[in-house]
Every structure is written in structure tokens, then in C-alpha cells.
Protein backbone atom coordinates (compact mmCIF):
# COMPACT_ATOMS: atom_id res chain seq x y z
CA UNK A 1 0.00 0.00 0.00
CA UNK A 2 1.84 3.09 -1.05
CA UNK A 3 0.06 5.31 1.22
CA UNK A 4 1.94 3.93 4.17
CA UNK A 5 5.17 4.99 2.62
CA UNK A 6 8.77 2.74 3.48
CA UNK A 7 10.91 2.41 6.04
CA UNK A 8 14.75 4.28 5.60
CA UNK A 9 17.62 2.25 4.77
CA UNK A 10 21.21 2.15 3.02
CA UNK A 11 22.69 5.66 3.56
CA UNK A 12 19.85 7.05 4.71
CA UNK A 13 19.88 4.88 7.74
CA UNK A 14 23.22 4.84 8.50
CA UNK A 15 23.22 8.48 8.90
CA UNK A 16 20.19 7.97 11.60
CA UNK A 17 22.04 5.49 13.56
CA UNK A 18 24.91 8.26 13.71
CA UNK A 19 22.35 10.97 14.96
CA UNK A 20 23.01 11.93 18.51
CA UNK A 21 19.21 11.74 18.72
CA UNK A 22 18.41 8.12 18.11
CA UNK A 23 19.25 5.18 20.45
CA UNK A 24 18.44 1.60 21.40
CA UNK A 25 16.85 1.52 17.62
CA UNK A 26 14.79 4.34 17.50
CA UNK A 27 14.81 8.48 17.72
CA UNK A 28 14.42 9.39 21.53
CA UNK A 29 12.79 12.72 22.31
CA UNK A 30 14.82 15.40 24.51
CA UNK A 31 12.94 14.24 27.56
CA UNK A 32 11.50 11.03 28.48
CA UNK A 33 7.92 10.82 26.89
CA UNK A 34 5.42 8.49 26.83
CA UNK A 35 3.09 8.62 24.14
CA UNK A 36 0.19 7.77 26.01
CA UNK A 37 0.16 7.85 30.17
CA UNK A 38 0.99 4.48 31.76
CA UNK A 39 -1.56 1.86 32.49
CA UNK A 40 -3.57 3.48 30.03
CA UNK A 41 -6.30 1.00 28.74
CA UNK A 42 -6.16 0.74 24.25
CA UNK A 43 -9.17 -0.76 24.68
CA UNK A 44 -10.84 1.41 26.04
CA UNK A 45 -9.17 4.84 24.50
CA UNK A 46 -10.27 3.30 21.47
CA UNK A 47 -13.61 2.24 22.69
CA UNK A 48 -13.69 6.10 23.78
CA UNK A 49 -13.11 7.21 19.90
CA UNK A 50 -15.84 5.52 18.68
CA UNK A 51 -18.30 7.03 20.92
CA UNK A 52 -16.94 9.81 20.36
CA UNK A 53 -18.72 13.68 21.56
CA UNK A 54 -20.76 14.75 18.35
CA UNK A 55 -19.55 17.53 19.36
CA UNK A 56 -16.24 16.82 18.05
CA UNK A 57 -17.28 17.90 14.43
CA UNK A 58 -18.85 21.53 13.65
CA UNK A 59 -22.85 21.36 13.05
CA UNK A 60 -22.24 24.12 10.42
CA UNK A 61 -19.82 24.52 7.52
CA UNK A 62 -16.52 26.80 8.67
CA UNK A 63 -17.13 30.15 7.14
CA UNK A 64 -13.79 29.51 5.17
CA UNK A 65 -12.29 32.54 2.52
CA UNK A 66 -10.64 31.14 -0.86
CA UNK A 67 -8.02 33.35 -1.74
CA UNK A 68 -6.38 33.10 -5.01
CA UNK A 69 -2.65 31.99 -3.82
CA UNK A 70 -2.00 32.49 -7.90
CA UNK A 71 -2.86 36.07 -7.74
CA UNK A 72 -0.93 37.53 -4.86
CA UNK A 73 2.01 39.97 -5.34
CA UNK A 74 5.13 38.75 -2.82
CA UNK A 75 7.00 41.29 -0.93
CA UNK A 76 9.41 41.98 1.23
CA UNK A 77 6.64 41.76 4.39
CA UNK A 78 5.58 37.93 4.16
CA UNK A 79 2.32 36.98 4.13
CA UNK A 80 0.84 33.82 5.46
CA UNK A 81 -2.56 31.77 4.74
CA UNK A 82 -3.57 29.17 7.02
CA UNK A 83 -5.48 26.06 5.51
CA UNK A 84 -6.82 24.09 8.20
CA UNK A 85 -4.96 22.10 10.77
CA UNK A 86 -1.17 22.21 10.39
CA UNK A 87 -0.89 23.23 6.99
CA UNK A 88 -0.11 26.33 5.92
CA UNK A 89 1.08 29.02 2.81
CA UNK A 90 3.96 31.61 3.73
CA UNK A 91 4.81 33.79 0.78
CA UNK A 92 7.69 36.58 0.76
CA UNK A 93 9.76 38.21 -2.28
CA UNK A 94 13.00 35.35 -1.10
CA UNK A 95 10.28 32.62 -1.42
CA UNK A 96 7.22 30.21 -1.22
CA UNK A 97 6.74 27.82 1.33
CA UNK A 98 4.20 25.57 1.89
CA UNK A 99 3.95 23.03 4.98
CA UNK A 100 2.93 20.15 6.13
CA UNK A 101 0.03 20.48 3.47
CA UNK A 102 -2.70 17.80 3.83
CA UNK A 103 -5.56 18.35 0.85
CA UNK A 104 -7.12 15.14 0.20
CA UNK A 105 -10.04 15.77 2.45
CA UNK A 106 -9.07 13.11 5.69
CA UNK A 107 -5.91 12.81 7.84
CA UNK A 108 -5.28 8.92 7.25
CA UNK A 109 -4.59 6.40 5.22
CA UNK A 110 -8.56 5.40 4.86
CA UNK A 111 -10.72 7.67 3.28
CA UNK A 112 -13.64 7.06 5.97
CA UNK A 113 -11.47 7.97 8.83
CA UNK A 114 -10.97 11.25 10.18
CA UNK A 115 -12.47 13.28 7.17
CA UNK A 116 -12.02 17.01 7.27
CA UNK A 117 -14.63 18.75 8.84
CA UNK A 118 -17.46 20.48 6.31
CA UNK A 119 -16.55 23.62 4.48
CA UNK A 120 -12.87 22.89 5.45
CA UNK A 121 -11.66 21.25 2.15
CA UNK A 122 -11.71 24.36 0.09
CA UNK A 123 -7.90 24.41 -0.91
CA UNK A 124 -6.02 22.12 -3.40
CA UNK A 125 -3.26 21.65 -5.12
CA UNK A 126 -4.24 23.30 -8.25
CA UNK A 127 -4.38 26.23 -6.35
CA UNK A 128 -0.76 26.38 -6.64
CA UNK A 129 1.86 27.22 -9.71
CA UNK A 130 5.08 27.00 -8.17
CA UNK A 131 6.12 26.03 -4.77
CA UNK A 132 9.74 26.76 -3.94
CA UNK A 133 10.15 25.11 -0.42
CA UNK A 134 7.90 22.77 1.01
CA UNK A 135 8.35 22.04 4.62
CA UNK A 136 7.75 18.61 6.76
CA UNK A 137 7.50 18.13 9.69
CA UNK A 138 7.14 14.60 10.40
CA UNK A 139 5.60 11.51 8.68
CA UNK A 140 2.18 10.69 10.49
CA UNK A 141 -0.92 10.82 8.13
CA UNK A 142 -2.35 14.66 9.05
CA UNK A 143 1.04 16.01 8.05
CA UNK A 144 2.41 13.90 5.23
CA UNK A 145 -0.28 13.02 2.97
CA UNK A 146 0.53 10.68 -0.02
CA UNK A 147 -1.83 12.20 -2.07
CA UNK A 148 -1.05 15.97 -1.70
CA UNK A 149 2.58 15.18 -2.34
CA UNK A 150 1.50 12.96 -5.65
CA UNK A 151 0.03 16.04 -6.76
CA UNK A 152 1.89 18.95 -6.08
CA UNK A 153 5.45 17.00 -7.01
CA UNK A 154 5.91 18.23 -10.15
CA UNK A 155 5.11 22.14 -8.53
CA UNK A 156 7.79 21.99 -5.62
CA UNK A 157 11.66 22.76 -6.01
CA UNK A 158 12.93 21.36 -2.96
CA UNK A 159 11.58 19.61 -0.09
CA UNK A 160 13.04 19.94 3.72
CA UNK A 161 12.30 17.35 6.09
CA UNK A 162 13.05 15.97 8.85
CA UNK A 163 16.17 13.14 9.32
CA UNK A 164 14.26 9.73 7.94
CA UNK A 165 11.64 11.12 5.91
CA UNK A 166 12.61 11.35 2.81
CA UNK A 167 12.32 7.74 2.30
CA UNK A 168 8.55 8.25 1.94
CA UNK A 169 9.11 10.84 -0.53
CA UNK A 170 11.75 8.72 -2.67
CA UNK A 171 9.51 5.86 -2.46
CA UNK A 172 6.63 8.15 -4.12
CA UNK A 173 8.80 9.10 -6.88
CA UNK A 174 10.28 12.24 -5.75
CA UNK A 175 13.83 12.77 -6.79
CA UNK A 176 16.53 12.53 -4.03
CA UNK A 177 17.82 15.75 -5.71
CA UNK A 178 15.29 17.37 -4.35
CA UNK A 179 15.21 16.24 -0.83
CA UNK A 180 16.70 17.90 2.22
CA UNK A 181 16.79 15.83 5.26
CA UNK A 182 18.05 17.71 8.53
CA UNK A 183 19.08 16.11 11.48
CA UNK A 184 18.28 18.45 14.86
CA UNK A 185 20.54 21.82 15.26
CA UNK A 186 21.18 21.20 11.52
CA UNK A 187 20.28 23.70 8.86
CA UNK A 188 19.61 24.49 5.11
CA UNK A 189 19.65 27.62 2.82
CA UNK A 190 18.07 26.36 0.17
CA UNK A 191 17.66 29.33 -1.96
CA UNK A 192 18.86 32.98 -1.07
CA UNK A 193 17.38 34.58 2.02
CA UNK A 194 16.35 31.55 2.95
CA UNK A 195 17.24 29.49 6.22
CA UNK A 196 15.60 26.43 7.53
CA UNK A 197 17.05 25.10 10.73
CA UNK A 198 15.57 21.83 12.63
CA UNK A 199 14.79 22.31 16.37
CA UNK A 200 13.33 19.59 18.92
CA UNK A 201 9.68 18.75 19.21
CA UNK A 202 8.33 16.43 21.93
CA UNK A 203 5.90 13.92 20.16
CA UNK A 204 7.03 10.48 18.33
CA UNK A 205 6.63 9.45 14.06
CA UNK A 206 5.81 6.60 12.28
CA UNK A 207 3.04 5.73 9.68
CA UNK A 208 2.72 1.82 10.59
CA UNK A 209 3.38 0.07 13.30
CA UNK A 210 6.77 0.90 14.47
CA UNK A 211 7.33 4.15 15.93
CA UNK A 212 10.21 6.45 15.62
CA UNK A 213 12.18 5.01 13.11
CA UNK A 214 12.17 8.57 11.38
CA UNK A 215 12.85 12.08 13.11
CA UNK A 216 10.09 14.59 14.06
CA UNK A 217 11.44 18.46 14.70
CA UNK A 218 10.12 21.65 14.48
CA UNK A 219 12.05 24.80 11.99
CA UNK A 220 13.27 27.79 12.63
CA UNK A 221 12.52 30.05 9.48
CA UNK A 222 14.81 32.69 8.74
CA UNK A 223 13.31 34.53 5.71
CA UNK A 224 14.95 37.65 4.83
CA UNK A 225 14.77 39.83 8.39
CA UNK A 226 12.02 37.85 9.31
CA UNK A 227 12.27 34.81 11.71
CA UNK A 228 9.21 32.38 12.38
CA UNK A 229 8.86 29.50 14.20
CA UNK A 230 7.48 26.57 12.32
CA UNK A 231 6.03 24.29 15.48
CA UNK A 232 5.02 20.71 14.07
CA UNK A 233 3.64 18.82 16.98
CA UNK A 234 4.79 18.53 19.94
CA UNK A 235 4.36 18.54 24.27
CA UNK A 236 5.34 21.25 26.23
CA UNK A 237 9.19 20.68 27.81
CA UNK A 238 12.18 22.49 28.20
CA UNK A 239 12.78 22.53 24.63
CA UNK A 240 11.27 25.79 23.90
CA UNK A 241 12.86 27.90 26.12
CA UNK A 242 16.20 26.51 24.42
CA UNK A 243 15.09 27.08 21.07
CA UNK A 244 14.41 30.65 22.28
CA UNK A 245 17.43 31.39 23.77
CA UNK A 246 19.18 29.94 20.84
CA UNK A 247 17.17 31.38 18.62
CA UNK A 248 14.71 34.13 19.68
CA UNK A 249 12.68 36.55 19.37
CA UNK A 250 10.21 35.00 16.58
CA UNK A 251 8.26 37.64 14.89
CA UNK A 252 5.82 34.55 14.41
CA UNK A 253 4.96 31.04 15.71
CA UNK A 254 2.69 28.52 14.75
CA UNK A 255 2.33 26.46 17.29
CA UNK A 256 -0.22 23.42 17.98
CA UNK A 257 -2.97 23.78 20.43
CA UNK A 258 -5.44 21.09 19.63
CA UNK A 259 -5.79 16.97 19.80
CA UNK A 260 -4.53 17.23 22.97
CA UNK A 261 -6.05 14.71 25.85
CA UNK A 262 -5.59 13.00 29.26
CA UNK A 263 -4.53 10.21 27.98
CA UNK A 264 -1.41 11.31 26.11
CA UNK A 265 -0.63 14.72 28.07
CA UNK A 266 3.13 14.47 26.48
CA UNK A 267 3.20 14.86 22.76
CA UNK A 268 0.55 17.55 22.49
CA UNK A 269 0.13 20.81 23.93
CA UNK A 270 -2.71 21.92 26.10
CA UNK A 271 -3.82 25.38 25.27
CA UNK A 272 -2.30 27.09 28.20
CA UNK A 273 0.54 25.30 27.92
CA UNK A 274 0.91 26.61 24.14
CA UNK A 275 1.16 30.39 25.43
CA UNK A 276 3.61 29.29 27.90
CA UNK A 277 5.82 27.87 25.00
CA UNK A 278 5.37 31.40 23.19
CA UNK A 279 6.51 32.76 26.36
CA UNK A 280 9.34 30.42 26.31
CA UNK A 281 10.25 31.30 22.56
CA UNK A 282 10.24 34.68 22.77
CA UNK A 283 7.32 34.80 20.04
CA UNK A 284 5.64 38.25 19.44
CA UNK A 285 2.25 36.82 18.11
CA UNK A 286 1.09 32.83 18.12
CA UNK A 287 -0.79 31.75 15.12
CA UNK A 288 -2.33 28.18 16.37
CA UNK A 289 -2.52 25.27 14.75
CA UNK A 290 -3.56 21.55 14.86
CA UNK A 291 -7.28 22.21 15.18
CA UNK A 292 -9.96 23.39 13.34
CA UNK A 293 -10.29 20.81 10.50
CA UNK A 294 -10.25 17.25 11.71
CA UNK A 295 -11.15 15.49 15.25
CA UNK A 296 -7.94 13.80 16.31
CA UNK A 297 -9.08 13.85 19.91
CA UNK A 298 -12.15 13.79 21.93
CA UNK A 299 -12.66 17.95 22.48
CA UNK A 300 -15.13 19.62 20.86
CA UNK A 301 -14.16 20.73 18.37
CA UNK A 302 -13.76 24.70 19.01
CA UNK A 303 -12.45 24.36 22.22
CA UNK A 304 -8.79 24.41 21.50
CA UNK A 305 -9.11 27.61 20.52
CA UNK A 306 -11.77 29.74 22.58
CA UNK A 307 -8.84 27.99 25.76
CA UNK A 308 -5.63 29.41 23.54
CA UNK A 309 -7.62 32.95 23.23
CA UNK A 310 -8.50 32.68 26.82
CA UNK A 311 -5.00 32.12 27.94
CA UNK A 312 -3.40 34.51 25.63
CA UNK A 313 -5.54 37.27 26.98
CA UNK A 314 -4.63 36.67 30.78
CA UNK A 315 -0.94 36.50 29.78
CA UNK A 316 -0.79 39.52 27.17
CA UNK A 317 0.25 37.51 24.40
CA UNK A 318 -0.65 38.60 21.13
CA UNK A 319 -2.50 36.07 18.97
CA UNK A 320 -3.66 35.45 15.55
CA UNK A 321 -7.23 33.42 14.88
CA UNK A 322 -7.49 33.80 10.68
CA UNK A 323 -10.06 31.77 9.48
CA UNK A 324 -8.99 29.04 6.82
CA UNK A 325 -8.28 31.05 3.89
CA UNK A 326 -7.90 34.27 5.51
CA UNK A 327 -4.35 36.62 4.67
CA UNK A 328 -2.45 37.69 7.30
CA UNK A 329 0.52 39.95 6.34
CA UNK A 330 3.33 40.07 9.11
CA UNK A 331 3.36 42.61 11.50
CA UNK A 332 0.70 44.37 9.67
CA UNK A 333 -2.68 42.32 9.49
CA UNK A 334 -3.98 39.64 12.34
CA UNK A 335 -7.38 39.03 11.93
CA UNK A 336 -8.71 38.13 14.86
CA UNK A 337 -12.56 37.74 14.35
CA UNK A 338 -14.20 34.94 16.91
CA UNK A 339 -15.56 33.37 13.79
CA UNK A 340 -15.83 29.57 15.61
């Protein structure tokens, strides 16, 4: 099944059994993490999913914006379109980037299974021309999706991923040319005025059933004077204040704040906790991510964000809440409608 993607091997493995970052066979996060809490029942998480809230999924359609990617005018300010979950448009005068984009209309390997929600699905890839970066996070299903990648191959220059992953992307026909795998602290300039460098996350990969055989990481984006912070998924730890000190201020980060639960408190964020990491960054505004277009979790579905807003207000952090579709230009325009 192609969808699933293949496991790394020949060079590309033995340069992730010399990362500092993987041990006793796998990648080990910068903490100790489980991935769900000890003595934690599968049967009955997953009886739990399939009873799910219906309050989980929107009653209504998302009151979504198409804008025509084709027709904007890049500058020197970047400008940044957010599609729904982790995926996400950032277009400046060094470049176009796209990440972790997921357009096929459901976050797995099954069509049935965790379908976007209505009204979401408004973006795909034909909305692009040219892509000159496109960013990856990790490899589980709601942020590499086989079927986005098929179809926007023959649009992207060059693809930067994390240490592991590009054996997916080889394996679907993508040229190792154009693959960038980065190891963590490691960077890239793949074009001019353009730096990608990957940081830590705390959260685990894999698309079958053997985790962690592939690195996850966040990015630091330097683009032009601007500097982002590209969050992928991960727990709150002691990772972000590093990356900040390293690395900070951020004009910018996108950071998760939903599909969080009490059953696997370590590899994603709680909503408080995701201001507390923009404290810990040094980040000027949080645009947040992970929510809003599937149901990962067993939240409802809008409450990821009216906790973030919450939280954001009681600490003075400034935050961005675009709907799907909606421009944002750096530093200039952060719609912040309470559209859910």
C-alpha cells in the first residue's frame, strides 16, 4: 500500500544510527515521553473514539475565505494563509513555502477515517503554480499526505524534512535531488534569504506500526529579516525555552494547540501550555494550529481555541485566529474575528 510509505535504509539509515538523537533503535525525544500515560487501557481509549462527543465535528460549515494563492504579489513583508490544521502558505519576495500540506479531504490512510470537517476542504493543489520550499515536519498521516505530495510533485523545487523522511518521498517518486533531510541543530539555505534550521519537538513518528524510526522536529525560518517558528507537533518541555534562547525573538509562531487529551498529556500541547511555549520562545504573536479541521481527539471541536484565546488574553500575548483562507501579512494584518 503506497500510502503507508517505506521504512529508511542504506545511507539514509546509517546516517540515523549516527544521529546523537536516536538510540536503542529508535529516535528518543529530549525528555523522556510516553506517548500515552501508563496503564492506560487501548481498549478502552479506542472504545472512547468511537463514541466519540458529536460535538467533536462543527454542526455548520466553517465560514472559510478562498483566496487566489496564484494572484498575490510577494514582498518583502511575508504573508501567510492558514489552511486548516497544520498546513499552511507563507509567501515573501526570497520565497514560497508551503507546509505540512494535507488536501485530500481526511488525515489517514482510509478515506472514511478522520475526514475534514465540512466547508474545510476548500484548498487544493491546483491552487498552486510553483512552490519553492515545502516544509515537513514529520511523517504521520495529518502532516504527510501521499496524495497531496502525488500532486503537487511536479510544482515543488525542494523539499526539507526531517532526518528519515525522505524515504517516503523517494519511495513516491520524488527525486533525491530534491530532498533535504536535517538532522536536529542542523540547517539548510536552500535558496537565497532563505534558512531552515531543525529544532526539537516532543511527540514520536511513524506511519505503521513501528514508531520512531524517522525524526520529528520543528524549523526555525529565517526569511529575509524575518524569523518564524514553524512548530510541528509537539508537548510542552524544556525545549522551547532553548530554542528561544538559541534562537529568539520569533516575529511569528505557529504552534499546535489542539488533539490534545488525558490520555497522552506528552506529545501535544494543552492550550495554556501553548502560550507558555510562546513565552518560552520569545514569540511576538502565536498563530495556532492543529485544530480546526479534523477530530484527532475527543474535544469539541472549538475548544482548543476559545482555551488558547482565553490564555493569551490573561498573559498579554498577542495572537492570531485567521479563518482558513484568511491573509495575514506580518506585522501588519492579524485578523482576529471569533468566527468559531
Amino acid at each position: 500500500m503506497q500510502t503507508l510509505g517505506t521504512s529508511p535504509s542504506g545511507p539514509r539509515l546509517q546516517r540515523i544510527t549516527s544521529s546523537p538523537a536516536y538510540s536503542n533503535g529508535a529516535f528518543q525525544n529530549p525528555e523522556p515521553t510516553d506517548v500515552t500515560l501508563q496503564g492506560t487501557s487501548m481498549v478502552g481509549m479506542l472504545r472512547e473514539f468511537l463514541n466519540k462527543p458529536k460535538l467533536t465535528v462543527p454542526a455548520l460549515p466553517h465560514p472559510t475565505i478562498h483566496t487566489d494563492i496564484r494572484s498575490l504579489t510577494a514582498g518583502d513583508i511575508p504573508q501567510i494563509i492558514w489552511f486548516g490544521h497544520s498546513s499552511y502558505y507563507i509567501l515573501s519576495s526570497e520565497a514560497s513555502i508551503l507546509v505540512d500540506p494535507v488536501f485530500s479531504g481526511n488525515a489517514s490512510p482510509f478515506s472514511w477515517f478522520a475526514k475534514a470537517f465540512p466547508g474545510t476542504d476548500i484548498y487544493t493543489p491546483d491552487d498552486f503554480d510553483h512552490i519553492d520550499v515545502l516544509v515537513l515536519t514529520h511523517d504521520h498521516y495529518d502532516h504527510l499526505d501521499y496524495t497531496t505530495i502525488k500532486a503537487l510533485a511536479s510544482k515543488v523545487g525542494t523539499f526539507v524534512t526531517a532526518l528519515g523522511v525522505g524515504a517516503h518521498l523517494e519511495y513516491w517518486g520524488i527525486s533525491p535531488d530534491q530532498i533535504i533531510e536535517l538532522d536536529l541543530w542542523e540547517n539548510t539555505t536552500p535558496m537565497p534569504g532563505l534558512q531552515l534550521t531543525a529544532t526539537p519537538g516532543r511527540h514520536f513518528s511513524g506511519r505503521k506500526f513501528r514508531r520512531n524510526q524517522t525524526l520529528w522536529c520543528s524549523f526555525v525560518l529565517q526569511l529575509g529579516s524575518h524569523r518564524l517558528f514553524l512548530g510541528g507537533d509537539s508537548g510542552y518541555g524544556g525545549h522551547f525555552a532553548e530554542i528561544g534562547r538559541r534562537f529568539g525573538p520569533f516575529d511569528l509562531a505557529f504552534l499546535e494547540s489542539g488533539q490534545y487529551g488525558d490520555h497522552w498529556p506528552y506529545i501535544h500541547m494543552f492550550p495554556e501550555q501553548t502560550v507558555q511555549a510562546a513565552h518560552d520562545l520569545v514569540a511576538r504573536v502565536i498563530l495556532p494550529v492543529h485544530w480546526g479541521k479534523f477530530s484527532l481527539a475527543l474535544h469539541v471541536w472549538n475548544e482548543p481555541i476559545k482555551r488558547v484565546v482565553k490564555a493569551a488574553a490573561q498573559a498579554h500575548q498577542a495572537i492570531v485566529t485567521p479563518r482558513i483562507g484568511e491573509l495575514i501579512t506580518l506585522a501588519d494584518h492579524y485578523p482576529n474575528n471569533e468566527w468559531w
